[in-house]
PDB file of N, CA and C in Angstrom:
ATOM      1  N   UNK A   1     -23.471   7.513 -22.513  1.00  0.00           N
ATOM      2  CA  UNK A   1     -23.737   7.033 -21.163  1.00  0.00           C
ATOM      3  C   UNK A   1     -23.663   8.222 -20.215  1.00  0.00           C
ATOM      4  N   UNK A   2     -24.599   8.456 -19.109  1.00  0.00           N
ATOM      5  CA  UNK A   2     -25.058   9.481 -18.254  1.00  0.00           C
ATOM      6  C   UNK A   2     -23.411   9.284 -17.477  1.00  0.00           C
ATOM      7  N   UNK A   3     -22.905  10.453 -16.838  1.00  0.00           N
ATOM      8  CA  UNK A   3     -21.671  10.354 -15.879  1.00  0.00           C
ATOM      9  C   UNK A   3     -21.808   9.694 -14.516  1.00  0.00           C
ATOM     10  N   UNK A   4     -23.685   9.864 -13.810  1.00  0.00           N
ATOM     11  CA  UNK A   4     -23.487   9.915 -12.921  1.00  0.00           C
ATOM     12  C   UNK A   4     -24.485   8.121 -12.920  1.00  0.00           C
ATOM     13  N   UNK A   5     -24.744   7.180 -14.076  1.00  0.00           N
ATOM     14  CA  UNK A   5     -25.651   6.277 -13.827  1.00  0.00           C
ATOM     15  C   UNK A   5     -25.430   5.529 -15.099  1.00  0.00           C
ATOM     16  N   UNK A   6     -24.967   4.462 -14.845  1.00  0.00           N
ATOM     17  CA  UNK A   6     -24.193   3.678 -15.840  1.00  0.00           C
ATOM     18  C   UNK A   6     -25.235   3.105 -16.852  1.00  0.00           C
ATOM     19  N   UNK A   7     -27.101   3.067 -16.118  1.00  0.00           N
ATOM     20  CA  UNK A   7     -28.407   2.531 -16.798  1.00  0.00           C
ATOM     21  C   UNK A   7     -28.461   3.209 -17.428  1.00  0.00           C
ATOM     22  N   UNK A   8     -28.036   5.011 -17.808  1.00  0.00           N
ATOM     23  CA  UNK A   8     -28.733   5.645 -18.467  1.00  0.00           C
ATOM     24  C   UNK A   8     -28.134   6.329 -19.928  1.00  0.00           C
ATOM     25  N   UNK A   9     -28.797   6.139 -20.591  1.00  0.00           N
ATOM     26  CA  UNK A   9     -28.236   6.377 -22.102  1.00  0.00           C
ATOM     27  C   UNK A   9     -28.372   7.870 -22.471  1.00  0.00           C
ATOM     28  N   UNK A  10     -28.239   8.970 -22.809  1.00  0.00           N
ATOM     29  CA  UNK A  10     -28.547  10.318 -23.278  1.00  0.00           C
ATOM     30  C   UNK A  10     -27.889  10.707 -24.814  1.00  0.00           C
ATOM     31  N   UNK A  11     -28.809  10.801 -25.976  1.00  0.00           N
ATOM     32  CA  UNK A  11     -28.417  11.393 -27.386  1.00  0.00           C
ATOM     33  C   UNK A  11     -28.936  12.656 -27.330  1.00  0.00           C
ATOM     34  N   UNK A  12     -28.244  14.060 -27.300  1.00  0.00           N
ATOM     35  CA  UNK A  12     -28.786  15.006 -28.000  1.00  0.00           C
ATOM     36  C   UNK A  12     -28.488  15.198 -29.242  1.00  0.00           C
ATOM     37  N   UNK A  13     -29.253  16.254 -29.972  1.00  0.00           N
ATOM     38  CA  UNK A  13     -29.089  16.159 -31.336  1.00  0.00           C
ATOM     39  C   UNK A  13     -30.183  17.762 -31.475  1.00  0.00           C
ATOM     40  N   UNK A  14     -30.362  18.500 -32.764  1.00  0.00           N
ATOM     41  CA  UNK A  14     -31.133  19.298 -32.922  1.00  0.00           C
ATOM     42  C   UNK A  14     -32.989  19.149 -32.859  1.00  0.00           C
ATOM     43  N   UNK A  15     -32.948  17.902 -33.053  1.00  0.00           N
ATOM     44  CA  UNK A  15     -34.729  17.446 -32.792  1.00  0.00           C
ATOM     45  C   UNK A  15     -34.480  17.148 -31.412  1.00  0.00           C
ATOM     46  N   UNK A  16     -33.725  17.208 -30.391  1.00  0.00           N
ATOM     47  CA  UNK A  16     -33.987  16.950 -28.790  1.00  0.00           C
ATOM     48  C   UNK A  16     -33.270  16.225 -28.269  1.00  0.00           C
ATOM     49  N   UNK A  17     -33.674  15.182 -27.236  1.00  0.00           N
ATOM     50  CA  UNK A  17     -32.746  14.898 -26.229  1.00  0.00           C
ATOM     51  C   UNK A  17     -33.568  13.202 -26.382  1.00  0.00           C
ATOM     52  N   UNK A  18     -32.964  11.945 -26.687  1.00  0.00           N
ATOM     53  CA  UNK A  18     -33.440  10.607 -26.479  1.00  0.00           C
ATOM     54  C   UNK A  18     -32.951  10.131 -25.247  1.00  0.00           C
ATOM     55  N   UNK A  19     -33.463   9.687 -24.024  1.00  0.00           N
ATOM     56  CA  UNK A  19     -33.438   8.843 -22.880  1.00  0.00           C
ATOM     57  C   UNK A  19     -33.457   7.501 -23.148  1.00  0.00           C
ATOM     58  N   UNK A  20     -32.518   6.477 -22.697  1.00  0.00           N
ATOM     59  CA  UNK A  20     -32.937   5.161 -22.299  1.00  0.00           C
ATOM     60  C   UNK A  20     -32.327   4.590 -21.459  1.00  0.00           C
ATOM     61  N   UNK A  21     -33.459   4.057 -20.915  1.00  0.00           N
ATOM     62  CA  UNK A  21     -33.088   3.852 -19.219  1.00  0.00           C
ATOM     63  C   UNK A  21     -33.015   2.118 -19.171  1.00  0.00           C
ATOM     64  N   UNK A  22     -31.536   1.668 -18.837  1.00  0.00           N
ATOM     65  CA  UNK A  22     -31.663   0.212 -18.820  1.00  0.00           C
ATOM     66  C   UNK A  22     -31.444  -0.566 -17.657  1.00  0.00           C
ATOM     67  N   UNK A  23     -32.857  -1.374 -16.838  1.00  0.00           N
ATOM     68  CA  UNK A  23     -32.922  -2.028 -15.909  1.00  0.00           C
ATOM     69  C   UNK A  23     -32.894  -3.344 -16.096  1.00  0.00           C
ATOM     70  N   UNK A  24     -31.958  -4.180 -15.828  1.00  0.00           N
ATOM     71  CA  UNK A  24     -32.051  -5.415 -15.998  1.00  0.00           C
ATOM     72  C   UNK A  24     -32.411  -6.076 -17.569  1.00  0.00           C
ATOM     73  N   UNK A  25     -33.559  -6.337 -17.757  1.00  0.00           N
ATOM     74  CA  UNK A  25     -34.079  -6.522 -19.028  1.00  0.00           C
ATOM     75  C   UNK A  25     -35.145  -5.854 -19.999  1.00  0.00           C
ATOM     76  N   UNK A  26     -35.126  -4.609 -18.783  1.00  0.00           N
ATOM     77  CA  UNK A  26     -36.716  -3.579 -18.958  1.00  0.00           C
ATOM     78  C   UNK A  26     -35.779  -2.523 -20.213  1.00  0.00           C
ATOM     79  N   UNK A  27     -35.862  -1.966 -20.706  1.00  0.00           N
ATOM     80  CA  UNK A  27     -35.398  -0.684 -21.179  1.00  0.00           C
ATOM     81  C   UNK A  27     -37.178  -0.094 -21.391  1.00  0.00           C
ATOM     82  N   UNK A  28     -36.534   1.725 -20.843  1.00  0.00           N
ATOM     83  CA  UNK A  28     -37.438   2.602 -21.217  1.00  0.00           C
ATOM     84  C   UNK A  28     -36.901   3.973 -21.311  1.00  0.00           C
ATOM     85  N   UNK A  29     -37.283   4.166 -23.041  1.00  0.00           N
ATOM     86  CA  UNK A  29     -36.950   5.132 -23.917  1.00  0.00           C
ATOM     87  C   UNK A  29     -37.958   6.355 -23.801  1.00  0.00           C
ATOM     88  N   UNK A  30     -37.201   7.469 -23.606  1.00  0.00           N
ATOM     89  CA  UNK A  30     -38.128   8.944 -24.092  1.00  0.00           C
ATOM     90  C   UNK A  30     -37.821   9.917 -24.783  1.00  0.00           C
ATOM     91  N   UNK A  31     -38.288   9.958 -25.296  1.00  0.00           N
ATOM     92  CA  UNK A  31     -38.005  11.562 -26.548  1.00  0.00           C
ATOM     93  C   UNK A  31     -39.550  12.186 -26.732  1.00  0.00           C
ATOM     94  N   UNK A  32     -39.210  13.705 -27.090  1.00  0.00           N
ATOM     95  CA  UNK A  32     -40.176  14.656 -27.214  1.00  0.00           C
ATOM     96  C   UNK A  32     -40.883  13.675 -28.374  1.00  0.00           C
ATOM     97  N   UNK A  33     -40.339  13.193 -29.392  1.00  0.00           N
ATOM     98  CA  UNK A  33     -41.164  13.591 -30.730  1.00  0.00           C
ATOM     99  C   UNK A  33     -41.378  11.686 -30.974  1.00  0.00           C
ATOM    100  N   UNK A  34     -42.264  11.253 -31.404  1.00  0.00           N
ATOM    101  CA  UNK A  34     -42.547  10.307 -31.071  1.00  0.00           C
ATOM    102  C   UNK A  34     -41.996   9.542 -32.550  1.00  0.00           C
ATOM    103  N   UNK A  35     -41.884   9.914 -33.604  1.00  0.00           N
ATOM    104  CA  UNK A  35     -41.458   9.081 -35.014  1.00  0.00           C
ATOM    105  C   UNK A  35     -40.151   8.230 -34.416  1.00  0.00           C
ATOM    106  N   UNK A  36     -39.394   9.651 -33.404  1.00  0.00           N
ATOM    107  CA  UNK A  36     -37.561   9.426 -33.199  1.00  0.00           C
ATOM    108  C   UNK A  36     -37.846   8.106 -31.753  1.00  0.00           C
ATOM    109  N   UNK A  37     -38.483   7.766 -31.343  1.00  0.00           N
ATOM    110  CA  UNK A  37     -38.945   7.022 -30.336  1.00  0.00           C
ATOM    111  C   UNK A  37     -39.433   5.600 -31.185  1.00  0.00           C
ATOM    112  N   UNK A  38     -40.279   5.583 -32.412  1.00  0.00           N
ATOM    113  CA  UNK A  38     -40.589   4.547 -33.118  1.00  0.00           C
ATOM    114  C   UNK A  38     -39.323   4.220 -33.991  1.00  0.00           C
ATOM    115  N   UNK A  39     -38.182   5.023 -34.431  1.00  0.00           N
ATOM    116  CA  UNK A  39     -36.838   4.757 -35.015  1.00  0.00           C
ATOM    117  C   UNK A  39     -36.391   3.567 -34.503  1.00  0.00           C
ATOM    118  N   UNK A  40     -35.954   4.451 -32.650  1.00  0.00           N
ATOM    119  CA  UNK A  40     -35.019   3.435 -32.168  1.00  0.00           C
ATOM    120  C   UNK A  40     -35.408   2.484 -31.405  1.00  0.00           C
ATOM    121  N   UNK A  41     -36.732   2.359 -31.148  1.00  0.00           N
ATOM    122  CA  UNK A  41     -37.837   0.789 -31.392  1.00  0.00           C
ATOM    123  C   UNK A  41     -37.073  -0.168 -32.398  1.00  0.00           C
ATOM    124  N   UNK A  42     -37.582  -0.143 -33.809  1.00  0.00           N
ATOM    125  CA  UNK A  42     -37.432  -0.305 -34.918  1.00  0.00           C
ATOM    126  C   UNK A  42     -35.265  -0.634 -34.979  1.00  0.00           C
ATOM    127  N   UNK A  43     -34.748   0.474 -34.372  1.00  0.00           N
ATOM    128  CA  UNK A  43     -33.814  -0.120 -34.702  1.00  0.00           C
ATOM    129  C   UNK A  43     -33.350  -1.625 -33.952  1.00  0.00           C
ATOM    130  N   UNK A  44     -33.857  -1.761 -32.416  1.00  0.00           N
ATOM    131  CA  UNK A  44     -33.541  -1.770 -31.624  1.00  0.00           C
ATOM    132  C   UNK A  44     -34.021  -3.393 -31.523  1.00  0.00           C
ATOM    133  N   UNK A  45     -35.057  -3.459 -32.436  1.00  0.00           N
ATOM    134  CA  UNK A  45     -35.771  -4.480 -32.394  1.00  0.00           C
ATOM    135  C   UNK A  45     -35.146  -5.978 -33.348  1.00  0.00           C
ATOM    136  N   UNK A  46     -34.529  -4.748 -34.311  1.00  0.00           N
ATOM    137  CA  UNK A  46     -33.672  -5.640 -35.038  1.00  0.00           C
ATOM    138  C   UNK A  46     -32.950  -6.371 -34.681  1.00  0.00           C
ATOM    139  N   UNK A  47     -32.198  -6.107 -33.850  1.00  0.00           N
ATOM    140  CA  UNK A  47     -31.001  -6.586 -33.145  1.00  0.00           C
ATOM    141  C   UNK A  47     -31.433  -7.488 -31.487  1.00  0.00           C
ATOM    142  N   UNK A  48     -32.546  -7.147 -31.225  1.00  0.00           N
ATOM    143  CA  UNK A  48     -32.620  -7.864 -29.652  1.00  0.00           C
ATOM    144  C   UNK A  48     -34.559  -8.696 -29.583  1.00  0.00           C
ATOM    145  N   UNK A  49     -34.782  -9.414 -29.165  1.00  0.00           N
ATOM    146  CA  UNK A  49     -36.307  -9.579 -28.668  1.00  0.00           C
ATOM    147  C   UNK A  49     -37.172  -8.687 -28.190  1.00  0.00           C
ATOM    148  N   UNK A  50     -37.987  -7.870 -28.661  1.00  0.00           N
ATOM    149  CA  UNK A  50     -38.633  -7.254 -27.928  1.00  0.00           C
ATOM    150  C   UNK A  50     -39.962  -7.203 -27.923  1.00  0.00           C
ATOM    151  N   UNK A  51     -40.531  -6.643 -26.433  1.00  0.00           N
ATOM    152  CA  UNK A  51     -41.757  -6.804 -26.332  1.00  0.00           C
ATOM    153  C   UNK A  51     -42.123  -5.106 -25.910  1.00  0.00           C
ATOM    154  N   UNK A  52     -42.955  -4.608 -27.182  1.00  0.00           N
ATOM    155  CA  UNK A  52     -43.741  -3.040 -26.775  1.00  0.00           C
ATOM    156  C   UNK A  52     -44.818  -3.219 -25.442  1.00  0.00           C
ATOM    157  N   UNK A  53     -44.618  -2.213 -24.463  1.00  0.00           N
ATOM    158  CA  UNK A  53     -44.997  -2.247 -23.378  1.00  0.00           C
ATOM    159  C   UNK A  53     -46.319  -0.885 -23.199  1.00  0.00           C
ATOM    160  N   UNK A  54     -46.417  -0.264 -24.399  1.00  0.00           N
ATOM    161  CA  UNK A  54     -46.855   1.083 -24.404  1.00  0.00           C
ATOM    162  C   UNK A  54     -45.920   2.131 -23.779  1.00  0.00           C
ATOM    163  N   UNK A  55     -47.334   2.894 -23.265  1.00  0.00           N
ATOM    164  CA  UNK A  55     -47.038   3.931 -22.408  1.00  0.00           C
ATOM    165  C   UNK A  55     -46.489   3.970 -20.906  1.00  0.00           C
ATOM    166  N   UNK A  56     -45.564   4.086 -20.592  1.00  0.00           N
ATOM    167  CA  UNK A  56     -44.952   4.108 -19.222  1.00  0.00           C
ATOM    168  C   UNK A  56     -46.621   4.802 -18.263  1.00  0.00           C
ATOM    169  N   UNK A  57     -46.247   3.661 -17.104  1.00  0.00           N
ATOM    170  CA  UNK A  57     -47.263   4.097 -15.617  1.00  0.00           C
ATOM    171  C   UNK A  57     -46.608   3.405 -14.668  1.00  0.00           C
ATOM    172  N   UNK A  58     -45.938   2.723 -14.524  1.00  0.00           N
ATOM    173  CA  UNK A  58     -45.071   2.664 -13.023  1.00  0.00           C
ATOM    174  C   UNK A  58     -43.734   2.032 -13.561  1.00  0.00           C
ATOM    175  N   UNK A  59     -42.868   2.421 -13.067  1.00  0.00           N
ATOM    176  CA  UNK A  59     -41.306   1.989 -13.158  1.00  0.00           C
ATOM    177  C   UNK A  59     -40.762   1.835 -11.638  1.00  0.00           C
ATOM    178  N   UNK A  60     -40.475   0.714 -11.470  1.00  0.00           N
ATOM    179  CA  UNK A  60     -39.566   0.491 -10.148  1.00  0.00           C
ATOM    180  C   UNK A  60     -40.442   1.149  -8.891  1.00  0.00           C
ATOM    181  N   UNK A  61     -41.952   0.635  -9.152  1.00  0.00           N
ATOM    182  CA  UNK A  61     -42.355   0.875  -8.062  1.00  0.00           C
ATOM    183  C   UNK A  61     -42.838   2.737  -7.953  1.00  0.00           C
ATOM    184  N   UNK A  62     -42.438   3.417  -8.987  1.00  0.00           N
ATOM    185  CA  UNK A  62     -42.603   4.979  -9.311  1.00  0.00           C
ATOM    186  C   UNK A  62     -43.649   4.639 -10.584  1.00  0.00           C
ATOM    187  N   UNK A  63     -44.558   5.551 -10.037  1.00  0.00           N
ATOM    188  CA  UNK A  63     -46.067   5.795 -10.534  1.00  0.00           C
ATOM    189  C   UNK A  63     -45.721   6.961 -11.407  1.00  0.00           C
ATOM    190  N   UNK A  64     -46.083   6.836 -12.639  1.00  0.00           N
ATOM    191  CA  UNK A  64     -45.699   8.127 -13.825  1.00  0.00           C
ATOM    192  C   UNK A  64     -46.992   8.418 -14.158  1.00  0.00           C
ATOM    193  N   UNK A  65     -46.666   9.993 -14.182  1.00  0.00           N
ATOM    194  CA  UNK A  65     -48.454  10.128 -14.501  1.00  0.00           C
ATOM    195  C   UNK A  65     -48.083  11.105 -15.668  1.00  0.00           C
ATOM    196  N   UNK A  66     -48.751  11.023 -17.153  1.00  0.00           N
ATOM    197  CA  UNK A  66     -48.573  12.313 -18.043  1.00  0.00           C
ATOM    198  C   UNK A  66     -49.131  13.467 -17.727  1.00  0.00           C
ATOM    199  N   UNK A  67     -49.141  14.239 -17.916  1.00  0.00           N
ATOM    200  CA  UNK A  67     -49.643  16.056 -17.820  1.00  0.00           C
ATOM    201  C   UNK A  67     -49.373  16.679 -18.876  1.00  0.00           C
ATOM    202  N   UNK A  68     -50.319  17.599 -19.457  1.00  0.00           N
ATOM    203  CA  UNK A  68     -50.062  18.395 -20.691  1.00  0.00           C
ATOM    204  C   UNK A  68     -48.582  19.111 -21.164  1.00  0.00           C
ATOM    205  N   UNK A  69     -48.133  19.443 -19.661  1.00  0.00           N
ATOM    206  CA  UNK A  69     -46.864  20.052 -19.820  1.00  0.00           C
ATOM    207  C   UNK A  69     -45.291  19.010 -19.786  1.00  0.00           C
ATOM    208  N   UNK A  70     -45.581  17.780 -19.612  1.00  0.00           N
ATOM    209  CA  UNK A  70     -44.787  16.450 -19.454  1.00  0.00           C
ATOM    210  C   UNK A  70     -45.361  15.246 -19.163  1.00  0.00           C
ATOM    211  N   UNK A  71     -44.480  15.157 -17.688  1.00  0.00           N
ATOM    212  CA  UNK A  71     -44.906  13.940 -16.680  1.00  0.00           C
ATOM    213  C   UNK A  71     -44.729  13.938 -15.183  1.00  0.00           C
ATOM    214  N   UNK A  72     -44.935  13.770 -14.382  1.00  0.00           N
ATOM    215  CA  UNK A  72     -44.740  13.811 -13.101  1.00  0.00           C
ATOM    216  C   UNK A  72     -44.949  12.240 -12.524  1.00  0.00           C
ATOM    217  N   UNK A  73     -43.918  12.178 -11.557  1.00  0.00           N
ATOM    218  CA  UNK A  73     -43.683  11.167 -10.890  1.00  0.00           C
ATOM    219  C   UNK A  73     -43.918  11.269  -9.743  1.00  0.00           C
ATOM    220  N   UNK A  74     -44.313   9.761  -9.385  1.00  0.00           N
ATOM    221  CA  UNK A  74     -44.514   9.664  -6.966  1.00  0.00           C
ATOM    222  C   UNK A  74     -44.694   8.454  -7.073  1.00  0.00           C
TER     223      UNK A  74
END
């Protein structure tokens, strides 16, 4: 759990850094490498209802846009 945001989840590990961000009933997960992103889908799914949403484009009203080098937000 993040220190400063009780929604936010953070795993590092040597393949990178996993995000998950939990709003109400929304969760949204990010990692560089996409298998480690279909894992904890898969794990995640086991255990709760879920519905795949794709690719993130607006969260809370914040417009996500991808870019070669990430993502940028407004």
């Amino acid at each position: 759990m993040s220190k400063s945001d009780n929604s936010l989840f953070i795993r590092s590990d040597s393949k990178g850094q996993l995000f998950i961000i939990i709003y109400f009933d929304v969760l949204v997960i990010g990692e560089e490498h996409i298998p480690n992103i279909n894992n904890i889908k898969k794990l995640l799914s086991g255990q709760f209802e879920m519905k795949d949403m794709k690719e993130l484009h607006y969260f809370l009203s914040i417009e996500v846009i991808w870019i070669p080098k990430g993502i940028m937000i407004s």
